[in-house]
PDB file of N, CA and C in Angstrom:
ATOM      1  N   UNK A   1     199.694 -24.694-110.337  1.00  0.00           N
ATOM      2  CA  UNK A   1     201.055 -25.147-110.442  1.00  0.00           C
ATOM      3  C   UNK A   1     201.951 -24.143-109.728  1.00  0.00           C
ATOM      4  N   UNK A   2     202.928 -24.619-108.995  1.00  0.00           N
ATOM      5  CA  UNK A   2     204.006 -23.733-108.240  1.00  0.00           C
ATOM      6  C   UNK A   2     205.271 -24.391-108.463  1.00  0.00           C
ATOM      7  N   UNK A   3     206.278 -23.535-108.628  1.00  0.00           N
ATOM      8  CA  UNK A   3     207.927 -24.132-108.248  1.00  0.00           C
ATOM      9  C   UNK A   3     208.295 -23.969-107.602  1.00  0.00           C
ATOM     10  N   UNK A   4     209.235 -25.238-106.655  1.00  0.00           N
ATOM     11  CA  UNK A   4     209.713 -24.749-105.942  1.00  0.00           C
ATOM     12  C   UNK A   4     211.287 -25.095-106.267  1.00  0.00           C
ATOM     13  N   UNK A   5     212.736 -24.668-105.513  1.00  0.00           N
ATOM     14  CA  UNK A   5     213.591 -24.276-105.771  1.00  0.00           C
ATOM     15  C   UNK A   5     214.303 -25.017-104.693  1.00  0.00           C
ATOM     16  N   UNK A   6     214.901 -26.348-104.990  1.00  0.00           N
ATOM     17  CA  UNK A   6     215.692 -26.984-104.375  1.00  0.00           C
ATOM     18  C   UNK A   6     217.279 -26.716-104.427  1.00  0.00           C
ATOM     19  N   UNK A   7     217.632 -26.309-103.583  1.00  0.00           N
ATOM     20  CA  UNK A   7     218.982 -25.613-103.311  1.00  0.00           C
ATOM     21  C   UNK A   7     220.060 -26.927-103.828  1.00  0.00           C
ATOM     22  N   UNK A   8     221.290 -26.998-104.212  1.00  0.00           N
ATOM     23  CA  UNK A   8     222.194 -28.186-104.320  1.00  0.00           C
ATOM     24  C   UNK A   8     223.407 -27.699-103.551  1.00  0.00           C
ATOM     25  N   UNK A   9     223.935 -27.857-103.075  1.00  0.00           N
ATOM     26  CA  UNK A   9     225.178 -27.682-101.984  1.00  0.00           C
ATOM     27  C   UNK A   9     226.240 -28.249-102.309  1.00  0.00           C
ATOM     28  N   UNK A  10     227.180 -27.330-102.562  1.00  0.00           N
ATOM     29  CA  UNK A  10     228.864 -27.925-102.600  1.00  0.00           C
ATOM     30  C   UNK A  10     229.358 -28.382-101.275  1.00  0.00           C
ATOM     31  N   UNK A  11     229.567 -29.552-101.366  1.00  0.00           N
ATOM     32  CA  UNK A  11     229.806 -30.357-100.309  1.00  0.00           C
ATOM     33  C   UNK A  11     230.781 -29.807 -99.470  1.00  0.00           C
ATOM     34  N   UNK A  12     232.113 -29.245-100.352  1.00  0.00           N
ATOM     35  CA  UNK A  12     233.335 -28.556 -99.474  1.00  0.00           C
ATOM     36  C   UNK A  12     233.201 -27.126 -99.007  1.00  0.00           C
ATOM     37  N   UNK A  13     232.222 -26.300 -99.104  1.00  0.00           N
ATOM     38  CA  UNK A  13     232.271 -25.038 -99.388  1.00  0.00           C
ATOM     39  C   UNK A  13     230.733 -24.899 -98.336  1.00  0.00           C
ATOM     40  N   UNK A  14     229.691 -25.909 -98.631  1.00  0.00           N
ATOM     41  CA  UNK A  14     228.237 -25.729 -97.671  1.00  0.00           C
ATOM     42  C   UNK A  14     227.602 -24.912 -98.762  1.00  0.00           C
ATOM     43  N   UNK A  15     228.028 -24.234 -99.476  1.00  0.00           N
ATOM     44  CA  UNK A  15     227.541 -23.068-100.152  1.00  0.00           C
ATOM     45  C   UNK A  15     226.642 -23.413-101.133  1.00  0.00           C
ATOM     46  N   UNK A  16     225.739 -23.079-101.324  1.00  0.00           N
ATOM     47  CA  UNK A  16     224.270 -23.305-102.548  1.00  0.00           C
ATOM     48  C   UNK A  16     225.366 -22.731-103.780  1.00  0.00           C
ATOM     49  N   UNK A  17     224.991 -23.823-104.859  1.00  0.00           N
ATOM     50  CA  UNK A  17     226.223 -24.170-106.127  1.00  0.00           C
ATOM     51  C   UNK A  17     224.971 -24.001-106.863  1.00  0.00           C
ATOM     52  N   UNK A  18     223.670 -24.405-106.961  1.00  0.00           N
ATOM     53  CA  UNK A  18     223.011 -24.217-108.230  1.00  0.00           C
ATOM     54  C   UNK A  18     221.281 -24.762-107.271  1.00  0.00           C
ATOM     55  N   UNK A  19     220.386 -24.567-108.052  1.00  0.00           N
ATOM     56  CA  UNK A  19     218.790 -25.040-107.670  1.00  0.00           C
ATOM     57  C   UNK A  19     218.457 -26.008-108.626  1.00  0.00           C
ATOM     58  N   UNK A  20     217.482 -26.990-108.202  1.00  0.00           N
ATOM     59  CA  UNK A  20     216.632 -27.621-109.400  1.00  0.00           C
ATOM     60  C   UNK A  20     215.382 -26.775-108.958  1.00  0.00           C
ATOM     61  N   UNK A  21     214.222 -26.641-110.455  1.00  0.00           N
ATOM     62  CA  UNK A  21     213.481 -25.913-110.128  1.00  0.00           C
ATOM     63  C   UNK A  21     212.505 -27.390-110.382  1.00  0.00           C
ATOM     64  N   UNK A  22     211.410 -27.116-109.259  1.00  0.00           N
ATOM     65  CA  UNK A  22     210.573 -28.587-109.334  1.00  0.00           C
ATOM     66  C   UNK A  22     209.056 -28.083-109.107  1.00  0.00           C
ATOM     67  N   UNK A  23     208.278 -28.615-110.262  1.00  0.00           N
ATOM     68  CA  UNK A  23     207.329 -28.589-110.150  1.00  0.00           C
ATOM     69  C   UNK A  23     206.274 -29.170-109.420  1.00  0.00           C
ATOM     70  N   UNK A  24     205.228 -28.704-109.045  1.00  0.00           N
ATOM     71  CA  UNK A  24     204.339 -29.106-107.936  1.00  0.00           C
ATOM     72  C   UNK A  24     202.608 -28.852-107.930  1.00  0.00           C
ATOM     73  N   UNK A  25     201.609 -29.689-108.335  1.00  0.00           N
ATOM     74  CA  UNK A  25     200.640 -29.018-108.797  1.00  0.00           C
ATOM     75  C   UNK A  25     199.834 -28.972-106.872  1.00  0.00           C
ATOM     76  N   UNK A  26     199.489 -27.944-106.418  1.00  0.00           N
ATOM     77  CA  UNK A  26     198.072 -27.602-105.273  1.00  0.00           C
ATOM     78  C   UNK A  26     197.147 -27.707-106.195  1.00  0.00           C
ATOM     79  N   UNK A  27     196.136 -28.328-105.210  1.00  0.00           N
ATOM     80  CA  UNK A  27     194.496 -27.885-105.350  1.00  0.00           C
ATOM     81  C   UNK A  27     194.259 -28.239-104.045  1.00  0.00           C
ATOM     82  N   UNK A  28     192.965 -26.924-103.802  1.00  0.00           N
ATOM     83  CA  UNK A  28     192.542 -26.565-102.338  1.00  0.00           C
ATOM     84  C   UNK A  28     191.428 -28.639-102.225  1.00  0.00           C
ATOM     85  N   UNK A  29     191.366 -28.374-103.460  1.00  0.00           N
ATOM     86  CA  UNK A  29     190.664 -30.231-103.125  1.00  0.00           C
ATOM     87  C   UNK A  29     191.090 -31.235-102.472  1.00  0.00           C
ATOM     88  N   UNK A  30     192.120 -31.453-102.997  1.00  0.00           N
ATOM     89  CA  UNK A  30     193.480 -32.691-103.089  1.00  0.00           C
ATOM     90  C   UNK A  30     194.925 -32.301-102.427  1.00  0.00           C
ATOM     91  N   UNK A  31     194.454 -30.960-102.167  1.00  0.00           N
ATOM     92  CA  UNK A  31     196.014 -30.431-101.456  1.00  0.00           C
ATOM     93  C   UNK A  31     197.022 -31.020-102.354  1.00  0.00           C
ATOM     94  N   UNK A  32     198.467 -31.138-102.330  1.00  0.00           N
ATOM     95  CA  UNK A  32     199.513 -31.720-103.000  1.00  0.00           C
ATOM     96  C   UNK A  32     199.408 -32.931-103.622  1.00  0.00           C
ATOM     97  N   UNK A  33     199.169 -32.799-105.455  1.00  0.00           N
ATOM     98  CA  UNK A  33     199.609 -33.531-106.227  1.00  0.00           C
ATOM     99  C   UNK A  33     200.933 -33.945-106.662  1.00  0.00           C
ATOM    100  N   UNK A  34     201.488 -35.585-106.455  1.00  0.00           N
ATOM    101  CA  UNK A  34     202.805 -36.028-106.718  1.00  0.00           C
ATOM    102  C   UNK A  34     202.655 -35.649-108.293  1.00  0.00           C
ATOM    103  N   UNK A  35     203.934 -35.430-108.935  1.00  0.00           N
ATOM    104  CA  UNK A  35     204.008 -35.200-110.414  1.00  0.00           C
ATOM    105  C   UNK A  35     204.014 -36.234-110.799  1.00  0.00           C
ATOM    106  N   UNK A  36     203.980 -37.773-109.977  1.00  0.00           N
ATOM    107  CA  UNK A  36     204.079 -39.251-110.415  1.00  0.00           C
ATOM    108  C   UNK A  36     202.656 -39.189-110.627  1.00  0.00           C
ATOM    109  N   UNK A  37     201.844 -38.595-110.482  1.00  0.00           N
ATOM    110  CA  UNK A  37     200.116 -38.496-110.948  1.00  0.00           C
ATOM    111  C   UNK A  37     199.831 -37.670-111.536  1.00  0.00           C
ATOM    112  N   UNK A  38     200.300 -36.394-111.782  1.00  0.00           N
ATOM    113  CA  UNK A  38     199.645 -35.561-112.748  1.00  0.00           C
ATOM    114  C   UNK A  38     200.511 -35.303-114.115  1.00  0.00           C
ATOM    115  N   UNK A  39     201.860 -35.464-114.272  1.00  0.00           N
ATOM    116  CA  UNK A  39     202.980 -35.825-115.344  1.00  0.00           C
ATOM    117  C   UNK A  39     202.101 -36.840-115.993  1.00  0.00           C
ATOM    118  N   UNK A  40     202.152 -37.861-116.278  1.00  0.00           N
ATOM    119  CA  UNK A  40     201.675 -38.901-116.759  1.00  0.00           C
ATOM    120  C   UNK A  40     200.062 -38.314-117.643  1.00  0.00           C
ATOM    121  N   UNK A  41     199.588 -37.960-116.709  1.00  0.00           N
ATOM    122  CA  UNK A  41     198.410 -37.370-117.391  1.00  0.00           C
ATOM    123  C   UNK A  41     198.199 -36.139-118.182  1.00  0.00           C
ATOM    124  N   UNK A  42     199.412 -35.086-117.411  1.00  0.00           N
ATOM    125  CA  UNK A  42     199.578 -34.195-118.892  1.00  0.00           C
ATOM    126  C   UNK A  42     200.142 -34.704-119.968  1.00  0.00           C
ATOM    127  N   UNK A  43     200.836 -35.832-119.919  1.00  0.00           N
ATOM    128  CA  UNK A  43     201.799 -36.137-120.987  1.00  0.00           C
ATOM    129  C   UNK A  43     200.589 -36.844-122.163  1.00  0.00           C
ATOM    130  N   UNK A  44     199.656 -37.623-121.606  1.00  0.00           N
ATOM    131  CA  UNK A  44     198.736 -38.285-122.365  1.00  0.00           C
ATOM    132  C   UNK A  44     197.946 -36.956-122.840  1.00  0.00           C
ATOM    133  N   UNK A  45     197.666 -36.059-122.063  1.00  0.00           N
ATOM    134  CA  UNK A  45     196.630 -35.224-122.717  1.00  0.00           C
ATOM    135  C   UNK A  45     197.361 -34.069-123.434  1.00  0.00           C
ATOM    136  N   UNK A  46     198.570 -34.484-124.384  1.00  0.00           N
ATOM    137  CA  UNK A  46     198.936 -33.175-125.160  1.00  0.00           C
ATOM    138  C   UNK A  46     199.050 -31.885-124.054  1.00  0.00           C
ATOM    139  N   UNK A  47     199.617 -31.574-122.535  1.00  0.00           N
ATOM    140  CA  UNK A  47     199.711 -30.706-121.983  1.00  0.00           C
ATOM    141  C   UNK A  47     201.253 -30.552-121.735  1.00  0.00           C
ATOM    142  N   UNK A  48     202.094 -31.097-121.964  1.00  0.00           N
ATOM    143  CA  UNK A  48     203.169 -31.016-121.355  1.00  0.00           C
ATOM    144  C   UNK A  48     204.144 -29.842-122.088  1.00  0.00           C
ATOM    145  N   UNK A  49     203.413 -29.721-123.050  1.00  0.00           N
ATOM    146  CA  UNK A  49     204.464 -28.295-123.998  1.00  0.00           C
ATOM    147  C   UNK A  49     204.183 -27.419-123.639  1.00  0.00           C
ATOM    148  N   UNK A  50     202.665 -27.175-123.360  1.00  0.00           N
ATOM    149  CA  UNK A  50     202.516 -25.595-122.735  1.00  0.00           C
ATOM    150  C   UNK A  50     202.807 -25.444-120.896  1.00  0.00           C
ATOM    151  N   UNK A  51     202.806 -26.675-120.694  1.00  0.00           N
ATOM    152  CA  UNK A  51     203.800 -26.922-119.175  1.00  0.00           C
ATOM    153  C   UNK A  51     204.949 -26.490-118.861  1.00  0.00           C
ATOM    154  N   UNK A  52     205.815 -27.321-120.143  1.00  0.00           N
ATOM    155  CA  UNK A  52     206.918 -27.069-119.956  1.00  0.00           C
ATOM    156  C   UNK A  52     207.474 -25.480-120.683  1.00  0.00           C
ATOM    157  N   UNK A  53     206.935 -25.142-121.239  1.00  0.00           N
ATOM    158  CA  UNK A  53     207.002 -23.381-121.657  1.00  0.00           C
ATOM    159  C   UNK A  53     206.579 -22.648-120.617  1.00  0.00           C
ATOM    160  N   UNK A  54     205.673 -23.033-119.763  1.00  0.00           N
ATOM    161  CA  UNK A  54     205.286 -21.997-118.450  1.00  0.00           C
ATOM    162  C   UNK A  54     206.228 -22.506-117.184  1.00  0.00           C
ATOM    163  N   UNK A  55     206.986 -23.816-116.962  1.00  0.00           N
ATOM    164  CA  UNK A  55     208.164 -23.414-115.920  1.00  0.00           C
ATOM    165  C   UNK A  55     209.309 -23.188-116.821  1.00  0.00           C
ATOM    166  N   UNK A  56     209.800 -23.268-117.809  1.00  0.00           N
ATOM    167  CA  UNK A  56     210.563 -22.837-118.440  1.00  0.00           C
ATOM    168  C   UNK A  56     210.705 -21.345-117.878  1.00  0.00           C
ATOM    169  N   UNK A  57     209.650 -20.623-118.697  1.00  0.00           N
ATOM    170  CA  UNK A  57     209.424 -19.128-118.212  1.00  0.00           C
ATOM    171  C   UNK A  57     209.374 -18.426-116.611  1.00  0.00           C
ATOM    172  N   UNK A  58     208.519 -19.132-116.230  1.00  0.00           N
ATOM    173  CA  UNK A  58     208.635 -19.209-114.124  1.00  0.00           C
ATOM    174  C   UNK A  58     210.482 -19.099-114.154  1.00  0.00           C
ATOM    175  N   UNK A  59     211.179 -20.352-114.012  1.00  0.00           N
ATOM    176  CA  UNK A  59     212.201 -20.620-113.981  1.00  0.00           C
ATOM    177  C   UNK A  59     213.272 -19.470-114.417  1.00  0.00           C
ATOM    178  N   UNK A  60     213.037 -18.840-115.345  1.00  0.00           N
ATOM    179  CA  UNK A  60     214.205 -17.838-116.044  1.00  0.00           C
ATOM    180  C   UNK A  60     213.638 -16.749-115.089  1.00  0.00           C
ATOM    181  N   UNK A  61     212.183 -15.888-115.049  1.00  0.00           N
ATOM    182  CA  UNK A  61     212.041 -15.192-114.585  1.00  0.00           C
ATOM    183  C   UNK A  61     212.899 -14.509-113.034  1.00  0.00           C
ATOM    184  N   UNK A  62     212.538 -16.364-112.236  1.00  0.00           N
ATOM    185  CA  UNK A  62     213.190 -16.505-111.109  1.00  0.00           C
ATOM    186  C   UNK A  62     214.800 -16.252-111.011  1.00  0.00           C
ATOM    187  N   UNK A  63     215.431 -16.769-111.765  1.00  0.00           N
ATOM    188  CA  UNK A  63     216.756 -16.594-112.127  1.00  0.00           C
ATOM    189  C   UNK A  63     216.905 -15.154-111.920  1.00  0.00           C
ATOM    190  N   UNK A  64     216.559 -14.634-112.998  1.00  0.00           N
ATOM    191  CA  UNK A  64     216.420 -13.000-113.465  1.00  0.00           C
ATOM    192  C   UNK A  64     216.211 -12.147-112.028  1.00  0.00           C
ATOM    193  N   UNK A  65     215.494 -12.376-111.237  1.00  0.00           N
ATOM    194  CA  UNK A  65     214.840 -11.629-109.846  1.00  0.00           C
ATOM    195  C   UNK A  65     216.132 -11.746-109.186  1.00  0.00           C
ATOM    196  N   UNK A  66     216.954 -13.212-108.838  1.00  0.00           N
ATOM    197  CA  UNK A  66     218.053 -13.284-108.226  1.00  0.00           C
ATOM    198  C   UNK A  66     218.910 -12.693-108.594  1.00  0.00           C
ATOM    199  N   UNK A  67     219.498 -12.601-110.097  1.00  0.00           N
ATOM    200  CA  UNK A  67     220.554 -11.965-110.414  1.00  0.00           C
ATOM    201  C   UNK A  67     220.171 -10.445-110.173  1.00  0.00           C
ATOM    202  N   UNK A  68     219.121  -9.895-110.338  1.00  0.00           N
ATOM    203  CA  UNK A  68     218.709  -8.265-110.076  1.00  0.00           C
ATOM    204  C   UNK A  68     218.790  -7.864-109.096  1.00  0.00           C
ATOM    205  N   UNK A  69     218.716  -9.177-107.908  1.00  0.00           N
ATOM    206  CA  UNK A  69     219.360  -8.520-106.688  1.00  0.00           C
ATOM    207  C   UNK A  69     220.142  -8.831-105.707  1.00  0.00           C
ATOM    208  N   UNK A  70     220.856  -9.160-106.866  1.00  0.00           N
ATOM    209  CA  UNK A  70     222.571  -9.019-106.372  1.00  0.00           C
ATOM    210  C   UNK A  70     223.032 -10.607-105.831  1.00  0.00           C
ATOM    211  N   UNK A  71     222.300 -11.868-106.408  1.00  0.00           N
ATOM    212  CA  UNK A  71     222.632 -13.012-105.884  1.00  0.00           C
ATOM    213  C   UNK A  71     223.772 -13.325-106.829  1.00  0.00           C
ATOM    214  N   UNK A  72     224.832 -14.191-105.861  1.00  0.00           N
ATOM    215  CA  UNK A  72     226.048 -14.469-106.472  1.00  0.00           C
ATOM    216  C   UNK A  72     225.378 -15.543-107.859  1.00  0.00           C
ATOM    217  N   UNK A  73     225.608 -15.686-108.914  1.00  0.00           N
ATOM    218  CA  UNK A  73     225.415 -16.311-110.371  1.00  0.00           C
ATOM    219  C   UNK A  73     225.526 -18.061-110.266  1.00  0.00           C
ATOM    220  N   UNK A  74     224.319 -18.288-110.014  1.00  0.00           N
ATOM    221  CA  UNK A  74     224.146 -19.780-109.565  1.00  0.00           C
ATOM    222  C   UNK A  74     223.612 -20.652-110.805  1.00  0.00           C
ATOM    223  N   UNK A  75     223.607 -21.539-111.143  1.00  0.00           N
ATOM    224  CA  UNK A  75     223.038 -22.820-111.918  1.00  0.00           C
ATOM    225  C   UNK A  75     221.732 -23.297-111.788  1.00  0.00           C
ATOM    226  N   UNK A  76     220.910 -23.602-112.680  1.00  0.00           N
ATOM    227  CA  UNK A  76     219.530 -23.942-112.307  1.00  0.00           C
ATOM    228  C   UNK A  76     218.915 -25.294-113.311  1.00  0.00           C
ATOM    229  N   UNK A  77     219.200 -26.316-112.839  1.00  0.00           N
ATOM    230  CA  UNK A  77     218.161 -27.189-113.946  1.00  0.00           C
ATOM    231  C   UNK A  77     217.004 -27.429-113.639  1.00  0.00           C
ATOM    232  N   UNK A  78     215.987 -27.710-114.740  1.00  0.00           N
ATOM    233  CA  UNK A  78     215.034 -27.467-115.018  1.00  0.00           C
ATOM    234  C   UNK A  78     214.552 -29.292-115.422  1.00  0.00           C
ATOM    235  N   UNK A  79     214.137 -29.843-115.297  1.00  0.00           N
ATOM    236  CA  UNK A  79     213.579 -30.972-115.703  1.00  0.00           C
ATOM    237  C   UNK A  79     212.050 -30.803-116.572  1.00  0.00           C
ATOM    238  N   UNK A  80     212.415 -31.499-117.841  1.00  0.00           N
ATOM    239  CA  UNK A  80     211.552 -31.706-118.875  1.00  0.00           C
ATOM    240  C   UNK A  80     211.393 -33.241-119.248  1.00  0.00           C
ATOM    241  N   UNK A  81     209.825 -32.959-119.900  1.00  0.00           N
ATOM    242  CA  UNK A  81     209.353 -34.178-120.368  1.00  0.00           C
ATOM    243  C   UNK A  81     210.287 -34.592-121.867  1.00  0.00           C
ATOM    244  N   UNK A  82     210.263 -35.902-122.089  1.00  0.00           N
ATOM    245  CA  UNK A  82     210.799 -35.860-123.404  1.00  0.00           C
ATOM    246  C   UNK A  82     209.502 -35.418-124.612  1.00  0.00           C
ATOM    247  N   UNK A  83     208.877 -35.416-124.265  1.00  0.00           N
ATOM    248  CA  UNK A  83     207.571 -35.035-125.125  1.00  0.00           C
ATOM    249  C   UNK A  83     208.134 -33.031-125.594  1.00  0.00           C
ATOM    250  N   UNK A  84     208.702 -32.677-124.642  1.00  0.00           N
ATOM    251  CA  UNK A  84     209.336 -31.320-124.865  1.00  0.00           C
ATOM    252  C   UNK A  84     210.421 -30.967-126.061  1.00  0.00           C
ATOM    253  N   UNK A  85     211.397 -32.433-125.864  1.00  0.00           N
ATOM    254  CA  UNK A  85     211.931 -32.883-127.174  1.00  0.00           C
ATOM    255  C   UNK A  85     211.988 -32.637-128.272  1.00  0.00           C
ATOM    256  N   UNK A  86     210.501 -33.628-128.579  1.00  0.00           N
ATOM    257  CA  UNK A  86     210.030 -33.688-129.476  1.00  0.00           C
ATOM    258  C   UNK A  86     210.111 -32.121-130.523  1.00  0.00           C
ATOM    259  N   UNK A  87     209.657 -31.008-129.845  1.00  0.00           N
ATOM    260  CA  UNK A  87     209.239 -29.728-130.575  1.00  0.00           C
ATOM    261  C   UNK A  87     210.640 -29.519-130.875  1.00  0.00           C
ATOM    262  N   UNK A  88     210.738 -28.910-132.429  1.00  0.00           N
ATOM    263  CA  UNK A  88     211.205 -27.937-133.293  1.00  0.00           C
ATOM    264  C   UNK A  88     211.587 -26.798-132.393  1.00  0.00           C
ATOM    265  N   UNK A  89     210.912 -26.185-132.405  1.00  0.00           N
ATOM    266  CA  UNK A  89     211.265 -24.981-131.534  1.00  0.00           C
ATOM    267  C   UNK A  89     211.597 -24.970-130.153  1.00  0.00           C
ATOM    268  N   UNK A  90     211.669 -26.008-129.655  1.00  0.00           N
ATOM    269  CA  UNK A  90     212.296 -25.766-128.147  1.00  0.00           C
ATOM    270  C   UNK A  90     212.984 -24.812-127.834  1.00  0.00           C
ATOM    271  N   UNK A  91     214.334 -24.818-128.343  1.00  0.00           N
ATOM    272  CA  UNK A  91     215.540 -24.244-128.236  1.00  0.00           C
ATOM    273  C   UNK A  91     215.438 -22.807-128.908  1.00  0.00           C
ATOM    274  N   UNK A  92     214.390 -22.268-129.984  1.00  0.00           N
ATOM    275  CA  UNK A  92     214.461 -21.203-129.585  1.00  0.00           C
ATOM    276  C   UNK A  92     213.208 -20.721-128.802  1.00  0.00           C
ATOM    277  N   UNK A  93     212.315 -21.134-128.124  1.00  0.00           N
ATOM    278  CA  UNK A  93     211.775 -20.656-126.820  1.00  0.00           C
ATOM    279  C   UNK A  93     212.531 -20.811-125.637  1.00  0.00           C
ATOM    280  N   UNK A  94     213.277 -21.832-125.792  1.00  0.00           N
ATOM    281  CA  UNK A  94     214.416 -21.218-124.060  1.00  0.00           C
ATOM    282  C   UNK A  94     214.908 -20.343-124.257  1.00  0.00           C
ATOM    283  N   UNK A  95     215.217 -19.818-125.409  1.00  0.00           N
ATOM    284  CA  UNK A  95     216.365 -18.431-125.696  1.00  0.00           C
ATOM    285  C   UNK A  95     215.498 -17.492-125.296  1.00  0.00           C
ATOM    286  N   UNK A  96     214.437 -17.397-126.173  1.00  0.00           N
ATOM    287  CA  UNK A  96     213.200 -16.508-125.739  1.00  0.00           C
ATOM    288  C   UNK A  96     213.171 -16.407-124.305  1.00  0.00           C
ATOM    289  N   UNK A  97     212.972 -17.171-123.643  1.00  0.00           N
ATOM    290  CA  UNK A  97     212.581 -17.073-122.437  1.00  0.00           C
ATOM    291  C   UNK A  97     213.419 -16.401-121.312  1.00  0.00           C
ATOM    292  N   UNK A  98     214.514 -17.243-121.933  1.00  0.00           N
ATOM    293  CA  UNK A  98     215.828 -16.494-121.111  1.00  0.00           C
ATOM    294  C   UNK A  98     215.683 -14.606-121.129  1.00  0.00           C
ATOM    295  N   UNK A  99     215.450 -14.324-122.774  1.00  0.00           N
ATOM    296  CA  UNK A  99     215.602 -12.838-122.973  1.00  0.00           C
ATOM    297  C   UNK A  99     214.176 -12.290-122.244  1.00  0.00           C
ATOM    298  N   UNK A 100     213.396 -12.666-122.219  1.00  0.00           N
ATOM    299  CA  UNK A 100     212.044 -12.157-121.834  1.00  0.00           C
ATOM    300  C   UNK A 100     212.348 -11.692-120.302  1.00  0.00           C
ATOM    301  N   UNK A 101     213.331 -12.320-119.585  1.00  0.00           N
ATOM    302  CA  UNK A 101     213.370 -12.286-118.226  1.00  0.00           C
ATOM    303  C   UNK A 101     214.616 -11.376-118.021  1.00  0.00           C
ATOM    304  N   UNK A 102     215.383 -11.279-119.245  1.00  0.00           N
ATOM    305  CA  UNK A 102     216.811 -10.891-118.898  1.00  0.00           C
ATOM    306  C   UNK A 102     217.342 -11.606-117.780  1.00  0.00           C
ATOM    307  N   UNK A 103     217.560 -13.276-118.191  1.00  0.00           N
ATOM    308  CA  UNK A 103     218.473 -13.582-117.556  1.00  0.00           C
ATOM    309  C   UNK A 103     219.694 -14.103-118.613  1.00  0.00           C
ATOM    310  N   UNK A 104     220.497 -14.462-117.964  1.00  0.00           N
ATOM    311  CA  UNK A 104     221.861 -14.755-118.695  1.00  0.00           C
ATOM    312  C   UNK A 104     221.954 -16.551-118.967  1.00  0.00           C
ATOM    313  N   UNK A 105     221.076 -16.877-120.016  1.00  0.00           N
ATOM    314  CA  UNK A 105     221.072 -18.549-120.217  1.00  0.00           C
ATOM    315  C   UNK A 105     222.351 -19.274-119.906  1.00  0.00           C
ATOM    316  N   UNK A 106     223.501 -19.025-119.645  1.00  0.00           N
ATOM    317  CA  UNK A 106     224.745 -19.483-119.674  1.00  0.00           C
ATOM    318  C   UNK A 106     224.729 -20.102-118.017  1.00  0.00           C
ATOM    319  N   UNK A 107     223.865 -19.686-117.094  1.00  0.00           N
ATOM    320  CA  UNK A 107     223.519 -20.100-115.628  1.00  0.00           C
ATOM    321  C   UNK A 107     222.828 -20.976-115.651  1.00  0.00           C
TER     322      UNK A 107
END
């Protein structure tokens, strides 16, 4: 699994306003899996929580690297399954996650 980091652009300004962070599964087999084929199948096989806790975490980390060096304080959504929802604890593992990386969740 890799993320990658789709820039969003303020239309008046040109200027990168925030990223979506998007997931992407490689294998040296199959080269690039659409998430329209492998989503679906983590979601059936009980995988999508520990999915979505590992770009969760990717995601803040990344944040964290930018703000450490010196990138102006940008926006980042993150797309989740609703199966992510579901958990009790969501909300405090994004907090977690946020602090683990020292980034500033408010971005």
């Amino acid at each position: 699994m890799v993320l990658y980091y789709q820039p969003k652009l303020d239309v008046q300004t040109n200027a990168i306003s925030g990223v979506e962070a998007l997931l992407r599964w490689h294998t040296s087999d199959h080269g690039l899996i659409p998430p329209n084929k492998f989503i679906p199948i983590a979601e059936e096989t009980g995988l999508m929580s520990p999915i979505g806790e590992w770009v969760l975490s990717h995601a803040c980390k990344q944040l964290c690297e930018w703000q450490r060096a010196g990138k102006a304080p940008i926006g980042m959504a993150v797309n989740l399954s609703p199966y992510n929802f579901g958990i009790q604890t969501w909300q405090l593992f994004s907090n977690e996650s946020s602090k683990r990386a020292a980034s500033n969740p408010s971005f």
